[in-house]
N, C-alpha and C. Protein backbone atom coordinates (compact mmCIF):
# COMPACT_ATOMS: atom_id res chain seq x y z
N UNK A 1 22.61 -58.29 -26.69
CA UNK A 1 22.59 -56.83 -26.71
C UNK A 1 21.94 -56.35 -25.41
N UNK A 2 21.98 -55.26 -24.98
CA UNK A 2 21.86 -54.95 -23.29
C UNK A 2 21.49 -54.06 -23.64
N UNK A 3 20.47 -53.04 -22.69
CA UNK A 3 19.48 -52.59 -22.72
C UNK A 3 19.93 -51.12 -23.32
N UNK A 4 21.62 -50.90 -22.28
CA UNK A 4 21.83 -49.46 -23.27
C UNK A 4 22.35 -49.56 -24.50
N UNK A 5 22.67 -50.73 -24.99
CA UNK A 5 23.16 -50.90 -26.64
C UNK A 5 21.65 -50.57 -27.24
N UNK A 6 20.62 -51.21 -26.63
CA UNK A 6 19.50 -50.71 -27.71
C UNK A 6 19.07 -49.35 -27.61
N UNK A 7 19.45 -48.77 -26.56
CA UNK A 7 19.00 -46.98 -26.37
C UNK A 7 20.31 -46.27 -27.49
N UNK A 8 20.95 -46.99 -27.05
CA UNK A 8 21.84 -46.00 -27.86
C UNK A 8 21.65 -45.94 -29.33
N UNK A 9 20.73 -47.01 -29.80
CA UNK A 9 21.08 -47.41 -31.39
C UNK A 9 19.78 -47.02 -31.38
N UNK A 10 18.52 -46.62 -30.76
CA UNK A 10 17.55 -45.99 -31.05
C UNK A 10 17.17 -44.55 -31.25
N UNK A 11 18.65 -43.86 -30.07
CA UNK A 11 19.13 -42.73 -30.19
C UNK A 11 19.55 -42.28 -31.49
N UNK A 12 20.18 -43.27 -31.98
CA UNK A 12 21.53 -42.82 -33.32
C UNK A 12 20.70 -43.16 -34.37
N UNK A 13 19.63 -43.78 -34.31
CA UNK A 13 18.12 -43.60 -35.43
C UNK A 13 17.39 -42.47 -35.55
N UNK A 14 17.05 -42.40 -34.39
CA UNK A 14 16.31 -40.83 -34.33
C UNK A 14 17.08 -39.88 -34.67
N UNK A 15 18.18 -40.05 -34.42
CA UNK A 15 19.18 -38.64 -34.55
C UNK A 15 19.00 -38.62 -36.58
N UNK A 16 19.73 -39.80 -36.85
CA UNK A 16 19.83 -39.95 -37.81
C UNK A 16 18.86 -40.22 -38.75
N UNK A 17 16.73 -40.41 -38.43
CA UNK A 17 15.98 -39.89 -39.43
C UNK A 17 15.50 -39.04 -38.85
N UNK A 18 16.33 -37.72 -38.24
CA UNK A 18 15.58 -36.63 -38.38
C UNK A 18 14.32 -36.02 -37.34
N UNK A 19 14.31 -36.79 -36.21
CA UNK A 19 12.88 -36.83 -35.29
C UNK A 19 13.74 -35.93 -34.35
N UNK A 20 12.78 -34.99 -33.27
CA UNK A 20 13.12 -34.08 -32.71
C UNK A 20 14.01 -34.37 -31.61
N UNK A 21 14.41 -33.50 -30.71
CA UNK A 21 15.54 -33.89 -29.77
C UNK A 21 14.50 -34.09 -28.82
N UNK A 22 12.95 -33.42 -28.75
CA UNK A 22 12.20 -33.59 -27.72
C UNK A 22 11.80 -34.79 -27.43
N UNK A 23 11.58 -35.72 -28.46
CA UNK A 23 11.30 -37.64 -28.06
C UNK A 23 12.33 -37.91 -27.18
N UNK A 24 14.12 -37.40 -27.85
CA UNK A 24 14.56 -38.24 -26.67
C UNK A 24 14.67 -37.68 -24.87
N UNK A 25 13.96 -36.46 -25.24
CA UNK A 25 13.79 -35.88 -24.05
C UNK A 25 12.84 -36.56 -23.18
N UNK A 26 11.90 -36.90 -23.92
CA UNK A 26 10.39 -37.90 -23.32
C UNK A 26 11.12 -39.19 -22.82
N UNK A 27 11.75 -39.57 -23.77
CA UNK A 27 12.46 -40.94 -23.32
C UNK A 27 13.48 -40.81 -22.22
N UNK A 28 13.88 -39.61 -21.82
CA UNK A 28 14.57 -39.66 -20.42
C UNK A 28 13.84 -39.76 -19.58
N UNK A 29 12.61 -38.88 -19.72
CA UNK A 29 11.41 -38.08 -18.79
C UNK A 29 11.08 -39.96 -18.35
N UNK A 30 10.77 -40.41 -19.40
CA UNK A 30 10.04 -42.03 -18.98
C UNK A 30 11.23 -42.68 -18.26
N UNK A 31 12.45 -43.03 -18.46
CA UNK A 31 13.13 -43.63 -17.86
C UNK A 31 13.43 -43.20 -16.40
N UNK A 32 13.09 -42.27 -15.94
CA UNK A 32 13.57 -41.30 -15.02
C UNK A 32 12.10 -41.61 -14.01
N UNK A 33 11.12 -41.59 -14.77
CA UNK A 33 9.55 -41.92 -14.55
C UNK A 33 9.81 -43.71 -13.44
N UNK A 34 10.12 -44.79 -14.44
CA UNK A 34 10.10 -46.03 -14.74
C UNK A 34 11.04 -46.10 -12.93
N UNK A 35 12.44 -45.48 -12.90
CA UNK A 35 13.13 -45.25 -12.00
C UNK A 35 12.71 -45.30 -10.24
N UNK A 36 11.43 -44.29 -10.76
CA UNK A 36 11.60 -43.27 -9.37
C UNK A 36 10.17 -44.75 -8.96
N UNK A 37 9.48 -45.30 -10.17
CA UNK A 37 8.11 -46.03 -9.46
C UNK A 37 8.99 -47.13 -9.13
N UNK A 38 10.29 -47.96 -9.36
CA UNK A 38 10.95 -48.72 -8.87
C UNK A 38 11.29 -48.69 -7.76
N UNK A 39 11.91 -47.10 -7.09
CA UNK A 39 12.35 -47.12 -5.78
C UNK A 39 10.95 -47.16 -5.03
N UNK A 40 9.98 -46.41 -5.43
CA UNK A 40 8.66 -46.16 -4.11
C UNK A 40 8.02 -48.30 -4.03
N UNK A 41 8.29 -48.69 -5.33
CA UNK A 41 7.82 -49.82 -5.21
C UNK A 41 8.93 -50.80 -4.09
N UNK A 42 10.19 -50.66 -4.32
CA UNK A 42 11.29 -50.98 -3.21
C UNK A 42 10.88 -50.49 -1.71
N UNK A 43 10.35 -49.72 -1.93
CA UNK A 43 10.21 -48.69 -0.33
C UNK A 43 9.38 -49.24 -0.34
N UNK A 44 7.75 -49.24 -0.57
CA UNK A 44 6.86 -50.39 -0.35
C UNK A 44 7.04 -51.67 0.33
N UNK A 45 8.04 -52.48 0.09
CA UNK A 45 8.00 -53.45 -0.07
C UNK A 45 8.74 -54.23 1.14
N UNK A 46 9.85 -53.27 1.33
CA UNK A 46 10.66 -53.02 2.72
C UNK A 46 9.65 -52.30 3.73
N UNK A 47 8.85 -51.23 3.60
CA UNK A 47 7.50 -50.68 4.95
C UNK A 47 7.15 -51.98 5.07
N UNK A 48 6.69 -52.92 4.43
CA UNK A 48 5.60 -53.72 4.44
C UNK A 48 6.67 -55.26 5.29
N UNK A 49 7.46 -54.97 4.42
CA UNK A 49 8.07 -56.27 5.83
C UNK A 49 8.20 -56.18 7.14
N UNK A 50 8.67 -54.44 6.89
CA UNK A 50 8.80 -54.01 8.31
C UNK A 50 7.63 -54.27 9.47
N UNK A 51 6.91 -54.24 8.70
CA UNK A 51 5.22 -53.66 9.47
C UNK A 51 5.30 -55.28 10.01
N UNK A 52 5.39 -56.13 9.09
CA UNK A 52 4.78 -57.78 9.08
C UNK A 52 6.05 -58.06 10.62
N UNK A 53 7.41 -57.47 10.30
CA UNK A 53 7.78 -58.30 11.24
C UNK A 53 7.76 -57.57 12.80
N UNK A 54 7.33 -56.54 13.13
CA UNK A 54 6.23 -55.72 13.66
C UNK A 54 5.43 -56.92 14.30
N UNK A 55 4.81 -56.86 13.27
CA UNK A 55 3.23 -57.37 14.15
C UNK A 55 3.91 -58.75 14.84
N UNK A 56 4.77 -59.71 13.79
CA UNK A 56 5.11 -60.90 14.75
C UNK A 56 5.92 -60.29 15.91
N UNK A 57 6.97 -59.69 16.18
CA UNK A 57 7.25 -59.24 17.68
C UNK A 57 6.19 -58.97 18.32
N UNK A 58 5.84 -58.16 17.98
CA UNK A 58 4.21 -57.48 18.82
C UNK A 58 2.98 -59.44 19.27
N UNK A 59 2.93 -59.70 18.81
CA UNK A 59 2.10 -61.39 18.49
C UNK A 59 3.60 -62.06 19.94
N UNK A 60 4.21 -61.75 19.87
CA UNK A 60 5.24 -62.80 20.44
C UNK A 60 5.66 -62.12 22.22
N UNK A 61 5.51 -60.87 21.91
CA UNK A 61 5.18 -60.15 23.58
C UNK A 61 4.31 -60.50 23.98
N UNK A 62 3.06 -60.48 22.91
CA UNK A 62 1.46 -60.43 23.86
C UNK A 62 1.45 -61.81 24.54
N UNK A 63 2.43 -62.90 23.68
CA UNK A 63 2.08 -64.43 23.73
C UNK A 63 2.67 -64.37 25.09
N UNK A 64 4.06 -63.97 25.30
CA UNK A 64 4.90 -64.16 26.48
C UNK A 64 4.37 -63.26 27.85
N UNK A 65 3.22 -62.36 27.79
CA UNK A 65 3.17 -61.63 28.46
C UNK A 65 2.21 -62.18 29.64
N UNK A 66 1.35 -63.08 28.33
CA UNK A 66 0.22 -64.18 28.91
C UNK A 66 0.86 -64.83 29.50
N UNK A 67 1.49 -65.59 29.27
CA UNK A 67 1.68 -67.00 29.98
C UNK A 67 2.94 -66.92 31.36
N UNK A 68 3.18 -65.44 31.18
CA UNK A 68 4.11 -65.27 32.40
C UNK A 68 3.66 -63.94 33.14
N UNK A 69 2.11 -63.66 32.83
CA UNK A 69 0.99 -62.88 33.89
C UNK A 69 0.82 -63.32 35.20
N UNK A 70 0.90 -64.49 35.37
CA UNK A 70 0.74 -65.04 36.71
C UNK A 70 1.76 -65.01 37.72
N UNK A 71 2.96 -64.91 37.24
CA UNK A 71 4.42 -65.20 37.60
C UNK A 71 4.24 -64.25 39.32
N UNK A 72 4.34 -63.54 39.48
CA UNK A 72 4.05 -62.58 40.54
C UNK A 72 3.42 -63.57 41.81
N UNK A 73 2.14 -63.43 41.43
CA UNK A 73 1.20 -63.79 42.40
C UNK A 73 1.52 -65.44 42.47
N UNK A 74 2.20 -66.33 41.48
CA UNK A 74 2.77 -67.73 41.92
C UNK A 74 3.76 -67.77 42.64
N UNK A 75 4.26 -66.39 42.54
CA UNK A 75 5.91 -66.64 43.71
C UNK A 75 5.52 -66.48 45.21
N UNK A 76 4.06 -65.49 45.47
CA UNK A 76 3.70 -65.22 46.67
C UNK A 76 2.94 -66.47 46.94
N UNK A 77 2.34 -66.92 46.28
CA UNK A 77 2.00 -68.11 47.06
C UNK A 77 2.67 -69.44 47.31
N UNK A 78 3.93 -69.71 46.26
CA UNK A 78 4.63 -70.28 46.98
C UNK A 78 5.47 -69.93 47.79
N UNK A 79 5.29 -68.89 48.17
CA UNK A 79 5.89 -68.47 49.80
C UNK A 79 5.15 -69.27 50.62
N UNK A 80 3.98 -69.12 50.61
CA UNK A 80 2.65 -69.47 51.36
C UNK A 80 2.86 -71.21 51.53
N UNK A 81 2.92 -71.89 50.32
CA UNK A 81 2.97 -73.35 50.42
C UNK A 81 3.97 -73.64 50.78
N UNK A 82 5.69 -72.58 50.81
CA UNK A 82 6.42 -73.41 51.71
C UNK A 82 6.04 -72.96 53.60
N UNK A 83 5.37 -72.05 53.87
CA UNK A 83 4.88 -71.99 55.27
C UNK A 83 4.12 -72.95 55.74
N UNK A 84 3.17 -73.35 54.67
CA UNK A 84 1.84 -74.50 55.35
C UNK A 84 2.94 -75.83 55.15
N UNK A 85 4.13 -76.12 54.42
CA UNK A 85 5.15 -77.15 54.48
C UNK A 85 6.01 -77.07 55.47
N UNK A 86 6.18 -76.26 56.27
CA UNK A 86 7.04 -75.92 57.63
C UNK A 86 6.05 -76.16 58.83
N UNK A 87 4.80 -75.91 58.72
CA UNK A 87 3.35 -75.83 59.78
C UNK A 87 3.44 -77.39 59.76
N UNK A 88 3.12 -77.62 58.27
CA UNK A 88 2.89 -80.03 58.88
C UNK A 88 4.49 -80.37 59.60
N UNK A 89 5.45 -80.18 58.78
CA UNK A 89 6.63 -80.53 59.39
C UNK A 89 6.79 -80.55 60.63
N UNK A 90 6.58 -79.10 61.52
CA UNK A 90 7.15 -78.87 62.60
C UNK A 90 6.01 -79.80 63.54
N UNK A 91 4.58 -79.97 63.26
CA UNK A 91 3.35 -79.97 63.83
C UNK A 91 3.56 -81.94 63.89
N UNK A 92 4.25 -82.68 63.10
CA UNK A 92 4.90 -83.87 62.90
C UNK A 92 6.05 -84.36 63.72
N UNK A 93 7.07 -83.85 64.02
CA UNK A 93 7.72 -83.52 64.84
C UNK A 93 7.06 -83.95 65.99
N UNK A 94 6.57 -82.40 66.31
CA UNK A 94 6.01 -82.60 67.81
C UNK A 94 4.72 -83.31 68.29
N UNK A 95 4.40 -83.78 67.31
CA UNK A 95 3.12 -84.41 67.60
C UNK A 95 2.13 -83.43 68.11
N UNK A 96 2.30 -82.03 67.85
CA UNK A 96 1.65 -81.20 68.83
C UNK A 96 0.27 -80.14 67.64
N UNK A 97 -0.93 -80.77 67.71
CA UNK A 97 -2.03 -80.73 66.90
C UNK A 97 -2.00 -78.86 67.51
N UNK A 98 -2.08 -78.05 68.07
CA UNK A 98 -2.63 -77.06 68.23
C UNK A 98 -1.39 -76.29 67.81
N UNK A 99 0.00 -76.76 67.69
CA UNK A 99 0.84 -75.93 66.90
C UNK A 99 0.81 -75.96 65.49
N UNK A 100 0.04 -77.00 64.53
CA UNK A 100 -0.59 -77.53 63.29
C UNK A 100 -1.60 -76.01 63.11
N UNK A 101 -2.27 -76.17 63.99
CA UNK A 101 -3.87 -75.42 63.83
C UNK A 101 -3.22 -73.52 64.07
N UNK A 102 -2.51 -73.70 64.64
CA UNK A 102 -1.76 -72.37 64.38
C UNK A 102 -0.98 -71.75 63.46
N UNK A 103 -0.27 -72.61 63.03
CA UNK A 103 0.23 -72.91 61.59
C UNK A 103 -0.29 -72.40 60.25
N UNK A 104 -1.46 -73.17 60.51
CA UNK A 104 -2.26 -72.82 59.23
C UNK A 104 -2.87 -71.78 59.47
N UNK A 105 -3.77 -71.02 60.39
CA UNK A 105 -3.82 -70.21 60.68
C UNK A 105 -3.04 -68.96 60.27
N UNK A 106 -1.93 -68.97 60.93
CA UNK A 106 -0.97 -67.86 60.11
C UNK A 106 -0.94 -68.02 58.75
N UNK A 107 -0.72 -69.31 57.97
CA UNK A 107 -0.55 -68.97 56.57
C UNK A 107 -2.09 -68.90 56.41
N UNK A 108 -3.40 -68.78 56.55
CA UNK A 108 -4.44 -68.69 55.85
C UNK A 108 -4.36 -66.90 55.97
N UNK A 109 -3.89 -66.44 56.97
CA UNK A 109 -3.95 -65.09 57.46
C UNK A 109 -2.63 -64.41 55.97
N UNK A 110 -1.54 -65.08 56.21
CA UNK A 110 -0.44 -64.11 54.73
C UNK A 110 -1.29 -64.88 53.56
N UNK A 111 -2.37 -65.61 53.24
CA UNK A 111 -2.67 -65.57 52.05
C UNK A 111 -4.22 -64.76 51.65
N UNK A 112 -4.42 -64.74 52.59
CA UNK A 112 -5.68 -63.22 52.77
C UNK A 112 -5.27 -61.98 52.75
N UNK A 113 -3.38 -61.99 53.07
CA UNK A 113 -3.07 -60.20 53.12
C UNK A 113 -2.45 -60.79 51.62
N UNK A 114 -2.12 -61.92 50.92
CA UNK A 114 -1.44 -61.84 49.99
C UNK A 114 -2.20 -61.30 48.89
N UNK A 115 -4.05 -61.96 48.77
CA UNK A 115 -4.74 -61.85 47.99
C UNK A 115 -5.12 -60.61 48.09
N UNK A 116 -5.16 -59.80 49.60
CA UNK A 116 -5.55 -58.57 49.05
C UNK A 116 -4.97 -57.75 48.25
N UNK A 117 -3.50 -57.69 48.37
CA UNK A 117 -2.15 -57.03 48.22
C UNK A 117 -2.58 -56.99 46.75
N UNK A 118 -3.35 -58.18 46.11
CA UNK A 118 -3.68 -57.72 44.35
C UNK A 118 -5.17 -57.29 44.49
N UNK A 119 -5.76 -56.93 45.01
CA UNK A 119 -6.78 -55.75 44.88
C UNK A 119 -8.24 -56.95 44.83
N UNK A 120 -7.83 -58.01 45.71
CA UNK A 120 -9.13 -58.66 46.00
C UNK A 120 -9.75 -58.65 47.18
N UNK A 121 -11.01 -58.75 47.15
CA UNK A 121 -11.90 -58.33 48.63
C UNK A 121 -13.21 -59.52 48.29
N UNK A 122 -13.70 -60.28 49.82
CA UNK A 122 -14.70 -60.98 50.01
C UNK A 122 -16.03 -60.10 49.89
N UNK A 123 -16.54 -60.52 48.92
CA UNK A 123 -18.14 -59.93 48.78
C UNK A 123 -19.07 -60.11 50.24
N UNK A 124 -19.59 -59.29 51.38
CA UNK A 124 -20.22 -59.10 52.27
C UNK A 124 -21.67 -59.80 51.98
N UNK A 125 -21.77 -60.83 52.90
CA UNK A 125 -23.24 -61.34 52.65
C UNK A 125 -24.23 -61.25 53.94
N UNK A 126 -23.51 -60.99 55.13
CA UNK A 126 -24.35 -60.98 56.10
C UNK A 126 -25.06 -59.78 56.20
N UNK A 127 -26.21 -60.44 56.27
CA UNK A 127 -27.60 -59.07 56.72
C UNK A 127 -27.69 -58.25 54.89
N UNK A 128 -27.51 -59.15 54.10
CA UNK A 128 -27.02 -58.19 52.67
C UNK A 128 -28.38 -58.65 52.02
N UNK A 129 -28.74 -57.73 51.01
CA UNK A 129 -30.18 -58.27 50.36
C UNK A 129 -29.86 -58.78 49.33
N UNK A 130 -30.39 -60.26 48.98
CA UNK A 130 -30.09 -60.66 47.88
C UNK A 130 -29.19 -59.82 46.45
N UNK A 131 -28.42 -60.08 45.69
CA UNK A 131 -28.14 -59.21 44.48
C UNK A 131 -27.28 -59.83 43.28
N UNK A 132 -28.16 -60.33 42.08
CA UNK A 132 -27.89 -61.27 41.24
C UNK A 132 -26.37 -61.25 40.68
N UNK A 133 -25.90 -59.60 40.81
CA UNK A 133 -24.44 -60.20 40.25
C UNK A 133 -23.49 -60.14 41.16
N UNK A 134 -23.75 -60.29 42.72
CA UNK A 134 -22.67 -60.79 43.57
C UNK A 134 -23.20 -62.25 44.52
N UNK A 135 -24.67 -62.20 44.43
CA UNK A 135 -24.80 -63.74 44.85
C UNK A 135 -25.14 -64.48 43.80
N UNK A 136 -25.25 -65.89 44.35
CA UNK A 136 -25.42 -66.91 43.07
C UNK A 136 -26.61 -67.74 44.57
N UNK A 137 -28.04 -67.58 44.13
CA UNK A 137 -28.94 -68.29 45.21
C UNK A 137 -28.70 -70.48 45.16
N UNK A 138 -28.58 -70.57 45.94
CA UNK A 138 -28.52 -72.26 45.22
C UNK A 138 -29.73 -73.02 46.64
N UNK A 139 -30.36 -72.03 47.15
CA UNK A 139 -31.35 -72.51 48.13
C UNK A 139 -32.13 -71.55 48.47
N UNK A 140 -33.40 -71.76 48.58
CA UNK A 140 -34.37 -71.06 49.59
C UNK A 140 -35.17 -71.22 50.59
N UNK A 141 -35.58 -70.07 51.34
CA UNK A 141 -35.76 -70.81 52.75
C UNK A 141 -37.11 -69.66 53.35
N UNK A 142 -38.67 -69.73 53.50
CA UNK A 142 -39.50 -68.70 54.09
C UNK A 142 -38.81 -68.79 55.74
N UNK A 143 -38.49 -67.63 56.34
CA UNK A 143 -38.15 -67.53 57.37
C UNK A 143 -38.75 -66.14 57.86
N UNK A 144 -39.02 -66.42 59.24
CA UNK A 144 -40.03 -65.01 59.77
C UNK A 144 -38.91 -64.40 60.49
N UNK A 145 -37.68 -64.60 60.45
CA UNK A 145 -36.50 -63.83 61.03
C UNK A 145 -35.94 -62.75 59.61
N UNK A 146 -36.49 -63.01 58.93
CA UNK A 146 -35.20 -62.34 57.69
C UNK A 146 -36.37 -61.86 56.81
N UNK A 147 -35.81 -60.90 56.06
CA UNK A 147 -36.90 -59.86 54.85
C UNK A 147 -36.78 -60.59 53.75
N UNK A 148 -37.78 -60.41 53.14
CA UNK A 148 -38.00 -60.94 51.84
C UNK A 148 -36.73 -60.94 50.62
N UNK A 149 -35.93 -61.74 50.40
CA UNK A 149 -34.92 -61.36 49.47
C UNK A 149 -33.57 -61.10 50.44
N UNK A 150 -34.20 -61.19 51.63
CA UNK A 150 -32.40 -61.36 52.38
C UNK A 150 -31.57 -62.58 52.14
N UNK A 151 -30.28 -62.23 52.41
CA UNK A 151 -29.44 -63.67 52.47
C UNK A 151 -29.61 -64.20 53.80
N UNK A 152 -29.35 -65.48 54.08
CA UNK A 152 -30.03 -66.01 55.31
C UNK A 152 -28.41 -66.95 55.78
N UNK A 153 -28.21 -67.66 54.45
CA UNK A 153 -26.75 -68.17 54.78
C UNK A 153 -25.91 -68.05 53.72
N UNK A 154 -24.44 -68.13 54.61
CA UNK A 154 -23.22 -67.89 52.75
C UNK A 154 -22.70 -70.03 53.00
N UNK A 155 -22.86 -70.30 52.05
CA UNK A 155 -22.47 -71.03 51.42
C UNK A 155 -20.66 -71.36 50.96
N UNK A 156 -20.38 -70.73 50.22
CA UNK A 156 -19.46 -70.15 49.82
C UNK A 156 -18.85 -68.89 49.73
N UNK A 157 -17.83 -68.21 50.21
CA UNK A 157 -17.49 -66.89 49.84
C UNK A 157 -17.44 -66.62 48.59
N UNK A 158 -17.88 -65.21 48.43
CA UNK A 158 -17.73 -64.94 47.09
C UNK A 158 -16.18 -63.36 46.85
N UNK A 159 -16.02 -63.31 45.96
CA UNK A 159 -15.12 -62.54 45.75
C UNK A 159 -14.95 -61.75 44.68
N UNK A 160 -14.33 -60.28 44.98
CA UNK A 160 -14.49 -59.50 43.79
C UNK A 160 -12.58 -59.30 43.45
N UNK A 161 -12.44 -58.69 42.37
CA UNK A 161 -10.80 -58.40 42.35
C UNK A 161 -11.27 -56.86 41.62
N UNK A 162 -10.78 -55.93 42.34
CA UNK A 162 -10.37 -54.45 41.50
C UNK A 162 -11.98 -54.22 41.48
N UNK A 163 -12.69 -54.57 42.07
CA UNK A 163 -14.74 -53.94 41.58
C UNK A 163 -15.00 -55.06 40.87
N UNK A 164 -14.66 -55.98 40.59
CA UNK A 164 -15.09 -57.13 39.08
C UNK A 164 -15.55 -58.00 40.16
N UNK A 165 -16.75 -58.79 39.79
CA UNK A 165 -17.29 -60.55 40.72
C UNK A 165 -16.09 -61.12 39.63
N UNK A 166 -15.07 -61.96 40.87
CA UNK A 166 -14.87 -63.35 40.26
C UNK A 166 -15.39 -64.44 40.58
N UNK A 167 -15.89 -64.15 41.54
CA UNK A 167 -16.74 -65.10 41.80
C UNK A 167 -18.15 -65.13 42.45
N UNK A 168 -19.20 -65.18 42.31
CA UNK A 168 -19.81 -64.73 43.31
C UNK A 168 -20.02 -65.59 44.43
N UNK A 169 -21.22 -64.98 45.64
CA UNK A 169 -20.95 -65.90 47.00
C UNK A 169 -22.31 -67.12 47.04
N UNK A 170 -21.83 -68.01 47.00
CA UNK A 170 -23.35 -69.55 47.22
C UNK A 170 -23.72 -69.30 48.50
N UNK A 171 -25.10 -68.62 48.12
CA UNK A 171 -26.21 -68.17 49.09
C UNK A 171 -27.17 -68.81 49.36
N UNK A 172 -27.96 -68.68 50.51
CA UNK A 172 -29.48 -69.45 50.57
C UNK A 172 -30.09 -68.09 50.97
N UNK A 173 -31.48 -67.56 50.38
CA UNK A 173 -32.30 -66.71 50.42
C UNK A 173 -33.65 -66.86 50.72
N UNK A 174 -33.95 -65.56 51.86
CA UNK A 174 -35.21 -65.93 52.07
C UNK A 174 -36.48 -65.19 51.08
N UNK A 175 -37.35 -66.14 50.57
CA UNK A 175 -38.54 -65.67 49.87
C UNK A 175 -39.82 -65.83 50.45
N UNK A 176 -40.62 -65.38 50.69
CA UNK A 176 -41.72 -65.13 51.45
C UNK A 176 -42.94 -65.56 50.79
């Protein structure tokens, strides 16, 4: 028996002992009720996949966005490594050491305009007073040439990108 064989034969009871027409009015009101929480529960249920498969696209850009962030700045520098591969080549060739040293030269020069080109700059250490978040001290030295807390030698360059230390510069400082 199926669901409207039993409405109908619950109908043709009521009708037939006598109970008001308003029950089966309630009993539409509920079925009609039962209906409408089916579709919002359907609609639920479809937002919610939607959303889920959402977030995995969204999860699957961020993933791809990472790992091909670098892509840019790897193509400019292998520009760069095939120049310093043309500098040994040609410098092999000729046996000629000061066309080598020129060589590199130029490419150390396009990879200083390359690095700036992304918004990096060498942190200034000469004549600079010590300063914990752009030097890193790894020596000290009393010297009657230099002020208390000056840098005395760079070590290493240090470097910022966009205002940020990526690195800072390996200093020796004088302390008094």
């Amino acid at each position: 028996m199926t669901d409207k064989d039993i409405k109908d034969e619950i109908i043709d009871e009521t009708i037939e002992s006598g109970e008001t027409v308003e029950t089966l009015s309630e009993e539409n009101e509920i079925d009609k009720l039962k209906t409408e929480v089916d579709d919002w529960k359907n609609s639920y249920l479809r937002k919610q996949a939607e959303f889920q498969n959402f977030t995995k696209r969204k999860e699957k850009e961020f993933d791809d966005l990472k790992a091909f962030a670098s892509e840019k700045i790897i193509v400019k520098v292998l520009d760069i490594v095939d120049n310093l591969e043309r500098a040994i080549a040609a410098s092999s060739e000729s046996k000629d050491f000061d066309s080598l040293v020129k060589g590199v030269e130029l490419t150390l020069s396009q990879m200083k305009s390359t690095v700036a080109s992304e918004g990096v700059e060498a942190i200034e250490t000469e004549k600079a007073s010590f300063d914990p978040h752009l030097h890193m001290a790894v020596a000290v030295e009393d010297s009657a040439d230099h002020a208390n807390d000056e840098v005395i030698a760079e070590f290493q360059k240090g470097y910022k990108m966009k205002g940020k230390v990526i690195r800072p510069s390996m200093v020796k400082v004088c302390k008094k």
